[in-house]
N, C-alpha and C. Protein backbone atom coordinates (compact mmCIF):
# COMPACT_ATOMS: atom_id res chain seq x y z
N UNK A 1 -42.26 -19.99 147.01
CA UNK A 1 -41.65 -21.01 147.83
C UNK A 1 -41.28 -22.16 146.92
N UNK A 2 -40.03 -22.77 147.14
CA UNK A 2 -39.94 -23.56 146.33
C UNK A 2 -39.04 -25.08 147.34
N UNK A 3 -39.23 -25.77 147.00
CA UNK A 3 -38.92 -26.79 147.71
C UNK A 3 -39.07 -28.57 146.75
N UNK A 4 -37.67 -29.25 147.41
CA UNK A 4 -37.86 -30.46 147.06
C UNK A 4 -39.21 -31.47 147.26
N UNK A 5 -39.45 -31.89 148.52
CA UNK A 5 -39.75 -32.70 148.66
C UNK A 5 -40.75 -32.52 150.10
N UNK A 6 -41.35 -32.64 151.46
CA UNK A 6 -41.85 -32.12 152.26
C UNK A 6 -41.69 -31.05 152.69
N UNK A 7 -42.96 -29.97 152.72
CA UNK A 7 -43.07 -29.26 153.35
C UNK A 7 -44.57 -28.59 154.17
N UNK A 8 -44.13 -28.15 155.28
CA UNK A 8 -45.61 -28.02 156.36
C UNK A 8 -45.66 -26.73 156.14
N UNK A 9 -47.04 -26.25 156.70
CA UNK A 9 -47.15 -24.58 157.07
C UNK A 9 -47.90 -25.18 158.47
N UNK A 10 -47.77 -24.67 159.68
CA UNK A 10 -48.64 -24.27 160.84
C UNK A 10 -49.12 -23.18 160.92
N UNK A 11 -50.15 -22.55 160.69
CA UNK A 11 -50.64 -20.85 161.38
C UNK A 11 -50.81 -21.00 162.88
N UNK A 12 -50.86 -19.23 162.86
CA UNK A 12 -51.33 -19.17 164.22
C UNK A 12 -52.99 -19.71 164.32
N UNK A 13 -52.92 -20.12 165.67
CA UNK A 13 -54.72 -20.41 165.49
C UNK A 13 -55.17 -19.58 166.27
N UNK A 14 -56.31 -19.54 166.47
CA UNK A 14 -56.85 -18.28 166.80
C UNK A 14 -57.35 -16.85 166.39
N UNK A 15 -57.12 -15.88 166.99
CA UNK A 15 -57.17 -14.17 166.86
C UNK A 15 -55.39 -14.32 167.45
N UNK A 16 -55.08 -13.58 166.55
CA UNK A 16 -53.31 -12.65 166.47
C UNK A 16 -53.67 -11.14 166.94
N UNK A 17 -53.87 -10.95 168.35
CA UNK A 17 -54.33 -9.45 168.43
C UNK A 17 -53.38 -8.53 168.02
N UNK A 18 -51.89 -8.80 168.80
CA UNK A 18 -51.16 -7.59 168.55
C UNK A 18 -49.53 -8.16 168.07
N UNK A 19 -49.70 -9.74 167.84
CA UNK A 19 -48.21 -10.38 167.17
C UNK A 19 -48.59 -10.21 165.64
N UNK A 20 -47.20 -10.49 165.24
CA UNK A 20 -47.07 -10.02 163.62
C UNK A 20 -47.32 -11.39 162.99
N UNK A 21 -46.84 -12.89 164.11
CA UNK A 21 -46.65 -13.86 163.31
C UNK A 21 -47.69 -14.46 162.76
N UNK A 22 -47.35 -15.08 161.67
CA UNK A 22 -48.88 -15.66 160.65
C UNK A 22 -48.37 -16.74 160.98
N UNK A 23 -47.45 -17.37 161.27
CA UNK A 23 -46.85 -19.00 161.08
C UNK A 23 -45.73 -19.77 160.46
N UNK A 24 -45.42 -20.48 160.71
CA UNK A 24 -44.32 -20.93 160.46
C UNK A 24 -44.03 -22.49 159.60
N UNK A 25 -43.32 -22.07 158.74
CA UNK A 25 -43.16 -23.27 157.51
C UNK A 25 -42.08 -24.38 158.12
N UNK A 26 -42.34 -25.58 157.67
CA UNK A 26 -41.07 -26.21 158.06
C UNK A 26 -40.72 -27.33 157.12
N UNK A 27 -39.26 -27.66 156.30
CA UNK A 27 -39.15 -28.39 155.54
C UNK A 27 -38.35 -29.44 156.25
N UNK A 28 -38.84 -30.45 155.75
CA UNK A 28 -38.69 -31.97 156.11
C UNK A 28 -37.17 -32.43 155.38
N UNK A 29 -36.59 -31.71 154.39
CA UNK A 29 -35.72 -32.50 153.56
C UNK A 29 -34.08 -31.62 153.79
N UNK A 30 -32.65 -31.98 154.13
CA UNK A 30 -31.75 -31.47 153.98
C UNK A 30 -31.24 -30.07 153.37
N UNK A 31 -32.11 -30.08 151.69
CA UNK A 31 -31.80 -28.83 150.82
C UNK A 31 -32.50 -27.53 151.71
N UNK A 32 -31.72 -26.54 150.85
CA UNK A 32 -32.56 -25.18 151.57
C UNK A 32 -33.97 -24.76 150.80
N UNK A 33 -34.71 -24.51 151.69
CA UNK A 33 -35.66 -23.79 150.93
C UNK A 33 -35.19 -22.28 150.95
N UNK A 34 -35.98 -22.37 149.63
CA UNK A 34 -36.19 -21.10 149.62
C UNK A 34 -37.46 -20.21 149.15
N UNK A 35 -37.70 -19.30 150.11
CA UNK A 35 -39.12 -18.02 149.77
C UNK A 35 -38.29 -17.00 149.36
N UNK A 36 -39.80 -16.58 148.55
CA UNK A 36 -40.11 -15.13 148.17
C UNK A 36 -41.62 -14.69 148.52
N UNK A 37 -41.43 -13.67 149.38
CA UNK A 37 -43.04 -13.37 149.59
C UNK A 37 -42.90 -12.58 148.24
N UNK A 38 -44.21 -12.21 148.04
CA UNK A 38 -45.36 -11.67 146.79
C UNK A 38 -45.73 -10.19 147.35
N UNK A 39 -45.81 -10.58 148.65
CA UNK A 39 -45.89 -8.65 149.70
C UNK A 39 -45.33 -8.06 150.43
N UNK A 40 -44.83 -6.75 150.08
CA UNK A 40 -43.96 -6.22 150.85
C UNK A 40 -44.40 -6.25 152.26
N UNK A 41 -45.65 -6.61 152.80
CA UNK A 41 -45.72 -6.47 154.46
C UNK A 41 -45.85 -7.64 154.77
N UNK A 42 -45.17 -8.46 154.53
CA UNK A 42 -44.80 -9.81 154.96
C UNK A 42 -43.14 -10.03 154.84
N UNK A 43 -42.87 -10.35 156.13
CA UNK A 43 -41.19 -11.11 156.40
C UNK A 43 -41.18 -12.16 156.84
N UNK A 44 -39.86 -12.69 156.73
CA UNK A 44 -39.62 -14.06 156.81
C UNK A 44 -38.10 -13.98 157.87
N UNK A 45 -38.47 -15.13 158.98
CA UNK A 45 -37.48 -14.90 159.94
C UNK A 45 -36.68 -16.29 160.09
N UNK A 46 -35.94 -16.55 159.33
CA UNK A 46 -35.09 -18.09 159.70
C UNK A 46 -34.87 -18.28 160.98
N UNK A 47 -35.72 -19.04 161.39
CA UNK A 47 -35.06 -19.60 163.09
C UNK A 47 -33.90 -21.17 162.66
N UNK A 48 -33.99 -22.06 162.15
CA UNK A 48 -32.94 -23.01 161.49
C UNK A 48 -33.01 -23.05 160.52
N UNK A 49 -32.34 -23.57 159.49
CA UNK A 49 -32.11 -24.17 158.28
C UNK A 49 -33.44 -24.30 157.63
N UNK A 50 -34.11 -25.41 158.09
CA UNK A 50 -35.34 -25.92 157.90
C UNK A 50 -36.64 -24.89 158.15
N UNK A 51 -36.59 -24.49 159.68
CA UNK A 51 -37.92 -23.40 159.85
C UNK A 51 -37.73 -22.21 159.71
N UNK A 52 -38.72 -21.71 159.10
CA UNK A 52 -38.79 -20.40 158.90
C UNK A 52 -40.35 -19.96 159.23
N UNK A 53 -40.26 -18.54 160.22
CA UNK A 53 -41.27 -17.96 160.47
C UNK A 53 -42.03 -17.04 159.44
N UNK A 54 -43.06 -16.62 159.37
CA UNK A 54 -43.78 -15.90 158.19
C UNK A 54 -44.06 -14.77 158.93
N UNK A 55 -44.07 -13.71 159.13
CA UNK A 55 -44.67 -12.18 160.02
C UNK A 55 -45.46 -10.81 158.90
N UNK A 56 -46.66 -10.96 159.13
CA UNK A 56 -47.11 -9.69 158.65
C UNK A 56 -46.94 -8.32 159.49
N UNK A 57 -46.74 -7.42 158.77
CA UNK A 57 -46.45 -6.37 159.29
C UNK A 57 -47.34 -5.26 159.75
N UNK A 58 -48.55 -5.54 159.50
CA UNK A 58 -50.16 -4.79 159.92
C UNK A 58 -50.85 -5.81 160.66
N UNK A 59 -50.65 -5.80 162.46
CA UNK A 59 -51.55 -6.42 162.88
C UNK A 59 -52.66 -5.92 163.05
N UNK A 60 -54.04 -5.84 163.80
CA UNK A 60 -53.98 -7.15 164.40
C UNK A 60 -54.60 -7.96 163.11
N UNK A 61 -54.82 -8.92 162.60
CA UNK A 61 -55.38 -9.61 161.83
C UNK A 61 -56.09 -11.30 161.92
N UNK A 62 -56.04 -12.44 161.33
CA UNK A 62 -56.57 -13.65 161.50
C UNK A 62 -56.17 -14.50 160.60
N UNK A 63 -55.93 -15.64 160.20
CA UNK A 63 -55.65 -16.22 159.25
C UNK A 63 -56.70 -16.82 158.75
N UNK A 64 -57.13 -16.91 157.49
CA UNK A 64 -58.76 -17.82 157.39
C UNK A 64 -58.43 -19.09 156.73
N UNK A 65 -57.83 -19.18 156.04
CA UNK A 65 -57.46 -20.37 155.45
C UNK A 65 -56.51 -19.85 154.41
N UNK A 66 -55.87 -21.29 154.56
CA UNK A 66 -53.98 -21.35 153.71
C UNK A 66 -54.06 -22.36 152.98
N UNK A 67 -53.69 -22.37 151.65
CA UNK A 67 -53.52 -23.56 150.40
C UNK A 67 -51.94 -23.69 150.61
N UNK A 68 -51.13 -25.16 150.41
CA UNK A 68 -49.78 -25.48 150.26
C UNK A 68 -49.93 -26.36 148.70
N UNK A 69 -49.40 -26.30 147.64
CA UNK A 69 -49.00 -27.16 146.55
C UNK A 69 -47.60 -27.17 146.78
N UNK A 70 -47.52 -27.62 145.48
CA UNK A 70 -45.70 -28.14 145.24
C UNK A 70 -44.57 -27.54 145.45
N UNK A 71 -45.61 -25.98 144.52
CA UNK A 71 -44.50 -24.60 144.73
C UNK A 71 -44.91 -23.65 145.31
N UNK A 72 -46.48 -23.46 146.04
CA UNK A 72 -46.84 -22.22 146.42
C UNK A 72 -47.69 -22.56 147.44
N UNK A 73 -47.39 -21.11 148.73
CA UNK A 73 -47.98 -21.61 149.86
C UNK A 73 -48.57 -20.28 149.69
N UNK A 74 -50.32 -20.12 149.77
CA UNK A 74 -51.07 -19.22 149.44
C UNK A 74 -51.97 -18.71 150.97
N UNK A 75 -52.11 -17.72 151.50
CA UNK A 75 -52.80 -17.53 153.03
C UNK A 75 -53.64 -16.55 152.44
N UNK A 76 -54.79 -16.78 153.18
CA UNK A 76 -55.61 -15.89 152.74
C UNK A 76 -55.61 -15.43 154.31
N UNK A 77 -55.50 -13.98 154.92
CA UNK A 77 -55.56 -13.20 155.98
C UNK A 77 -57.02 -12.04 156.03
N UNK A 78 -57.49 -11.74 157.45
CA UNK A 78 -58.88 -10.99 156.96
C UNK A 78 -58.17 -10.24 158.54
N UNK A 79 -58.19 -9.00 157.44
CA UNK A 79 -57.77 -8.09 158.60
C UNK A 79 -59.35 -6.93 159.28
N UNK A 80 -59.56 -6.70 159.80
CA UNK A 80 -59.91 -5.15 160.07
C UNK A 80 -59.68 -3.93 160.44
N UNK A 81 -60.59 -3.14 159.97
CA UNK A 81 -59.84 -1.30 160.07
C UNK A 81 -61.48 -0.67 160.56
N UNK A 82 -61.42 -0.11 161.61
CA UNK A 82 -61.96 1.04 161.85
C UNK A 82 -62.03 2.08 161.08
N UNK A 83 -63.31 2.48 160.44
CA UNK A 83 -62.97 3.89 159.23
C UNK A 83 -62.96 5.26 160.36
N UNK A 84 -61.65 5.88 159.31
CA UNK A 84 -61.70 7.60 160.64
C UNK A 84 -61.35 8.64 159.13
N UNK A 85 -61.56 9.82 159.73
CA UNK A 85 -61.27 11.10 158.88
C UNK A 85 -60.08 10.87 158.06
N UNK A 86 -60.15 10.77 156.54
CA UNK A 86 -59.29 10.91 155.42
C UNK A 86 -59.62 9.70 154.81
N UNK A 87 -60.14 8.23 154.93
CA UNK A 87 -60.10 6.88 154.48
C UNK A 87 -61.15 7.04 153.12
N UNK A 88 -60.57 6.89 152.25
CA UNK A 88 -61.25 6.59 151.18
C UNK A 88 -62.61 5.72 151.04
N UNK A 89 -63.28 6.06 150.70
CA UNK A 89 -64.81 4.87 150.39
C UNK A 89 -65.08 4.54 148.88
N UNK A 90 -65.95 3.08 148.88
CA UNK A 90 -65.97 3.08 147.79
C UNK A 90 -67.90 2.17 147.94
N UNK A 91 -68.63 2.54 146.89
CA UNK A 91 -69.56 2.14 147.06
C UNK A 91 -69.52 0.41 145.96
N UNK A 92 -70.48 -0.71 145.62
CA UNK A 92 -70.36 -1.52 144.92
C UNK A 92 -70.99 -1.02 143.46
N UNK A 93 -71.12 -0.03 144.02
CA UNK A 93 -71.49 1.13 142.36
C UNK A 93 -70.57 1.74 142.00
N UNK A 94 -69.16 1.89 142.42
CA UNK A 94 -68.11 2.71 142.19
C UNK A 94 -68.55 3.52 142.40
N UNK A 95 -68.98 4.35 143.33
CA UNK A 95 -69.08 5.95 143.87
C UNK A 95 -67.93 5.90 144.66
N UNK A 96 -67.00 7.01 144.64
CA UNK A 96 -65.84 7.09 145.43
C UNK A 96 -66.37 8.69 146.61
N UNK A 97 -65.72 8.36 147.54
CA UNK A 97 -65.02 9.33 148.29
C UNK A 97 -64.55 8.99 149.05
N UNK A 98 -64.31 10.42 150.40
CA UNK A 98 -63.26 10.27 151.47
C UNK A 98 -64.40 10.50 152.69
N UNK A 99 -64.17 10.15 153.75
CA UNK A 99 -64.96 10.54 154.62
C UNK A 99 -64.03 11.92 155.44
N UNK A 100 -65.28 12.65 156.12
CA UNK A 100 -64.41 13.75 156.50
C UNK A 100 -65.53 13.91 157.86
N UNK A 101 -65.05 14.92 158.65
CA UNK A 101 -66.10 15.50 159.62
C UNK A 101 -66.65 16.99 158.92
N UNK A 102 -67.77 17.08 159.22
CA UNK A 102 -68.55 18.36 159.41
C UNK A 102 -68.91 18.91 160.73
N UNK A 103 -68.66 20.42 160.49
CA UNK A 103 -69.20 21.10 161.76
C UNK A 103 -70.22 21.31 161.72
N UNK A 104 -70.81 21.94 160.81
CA UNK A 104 -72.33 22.00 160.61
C UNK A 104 -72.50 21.45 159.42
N UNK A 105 -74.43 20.80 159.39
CA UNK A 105 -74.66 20.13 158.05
C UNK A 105 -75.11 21.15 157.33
N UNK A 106 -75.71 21.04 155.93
CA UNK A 106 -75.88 21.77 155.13
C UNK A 106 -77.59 21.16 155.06
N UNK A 107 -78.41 22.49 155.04
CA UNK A 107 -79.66 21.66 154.45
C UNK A 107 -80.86 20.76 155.66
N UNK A 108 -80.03 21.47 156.89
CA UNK A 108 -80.79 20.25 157.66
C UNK A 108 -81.29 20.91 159.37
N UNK A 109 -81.98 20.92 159.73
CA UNK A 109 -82.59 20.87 161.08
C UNK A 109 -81.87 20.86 162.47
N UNK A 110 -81.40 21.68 163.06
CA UNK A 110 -80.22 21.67 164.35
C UNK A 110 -80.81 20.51 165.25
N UNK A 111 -82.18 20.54 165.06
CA UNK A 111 -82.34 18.99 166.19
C UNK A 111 -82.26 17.35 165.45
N UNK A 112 -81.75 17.45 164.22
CA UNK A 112 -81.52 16.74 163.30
C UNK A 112 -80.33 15.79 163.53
N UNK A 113 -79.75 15.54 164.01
CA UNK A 113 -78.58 14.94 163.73
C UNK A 113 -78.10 13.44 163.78
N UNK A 114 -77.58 13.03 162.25
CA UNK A 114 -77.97 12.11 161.45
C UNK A 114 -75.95 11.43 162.10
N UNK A 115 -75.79 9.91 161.81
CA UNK A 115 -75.00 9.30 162.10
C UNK A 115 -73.87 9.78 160.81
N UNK A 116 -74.64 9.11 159.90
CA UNK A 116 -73.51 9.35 158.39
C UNK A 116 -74.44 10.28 157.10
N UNK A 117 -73.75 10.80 156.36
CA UNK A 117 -74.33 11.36 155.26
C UNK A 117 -74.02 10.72 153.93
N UNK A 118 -74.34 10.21 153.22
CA UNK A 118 -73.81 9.50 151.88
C UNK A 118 -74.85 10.95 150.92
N UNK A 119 -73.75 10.75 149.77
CA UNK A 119 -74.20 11.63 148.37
C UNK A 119 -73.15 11.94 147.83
N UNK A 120 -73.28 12.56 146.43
CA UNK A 120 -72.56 13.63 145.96
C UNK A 120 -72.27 14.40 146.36
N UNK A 121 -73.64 15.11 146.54
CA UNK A 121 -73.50 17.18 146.65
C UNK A 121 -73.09 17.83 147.95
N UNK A 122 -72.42 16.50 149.05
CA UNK A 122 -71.69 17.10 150.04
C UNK A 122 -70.12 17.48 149.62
């Protein structure tokens, strides 16, 4: 973002359950601004000259807090995801995998039945 002289950001406040918009910038001064988002799942929707809307493209999400300087307007967003069959995992040990379903466990007791399995040797 680059800009002369005033410029605002408003977010949405709240929870954004199922809108895309993050909020909307607005410059105070004649010249045009102009953006570049940094992520492809973010657009930008000119409603005038001056305002422009911001829209992420993976709702639902939240905004947690947004930095504005001279030249850069920074949002930090905290989304969530439900984990389902195929999603990659990662432990803070770097152990990787995928989660998957099993029909039967390996190794274990039919009146046994456990929520999640973590290891290797599955």
């Amino acid at each position: 973002m680059k800009a002369d002289e005033l410029v605002l950001f408003h977010p949405v406040q709240g929870d954004a359950d199922e809108t895309s918009l993050v909020g909307t910038v607005v410059h105070f001064v004649e010249t045009l601004l102009q953006l570049e988002p940094f992520s492809i799942h973010v657009r930008t929707v000119p409603i005038i000259d001056q305002v422009i809307q911001l829209h992420f493209n993976k709702p639902p999400f939240r905004v947690i807090q947004h930095y504005l300087s001279a030249h850069t307007l920074s949002i930090c967003l905290e989304q969530d995801h439900w984990a389902s069959t195929g999603d990659k995992l990662c432990s803070f040990h770097g152990q990787k995998g995928v989660l998957r379903l099993m029909k039967t466990l390996p190794l274990l007791d039919e009146r046994i039945q456990p929520a999640r399995l973590v290891g290797e040797s599955l």
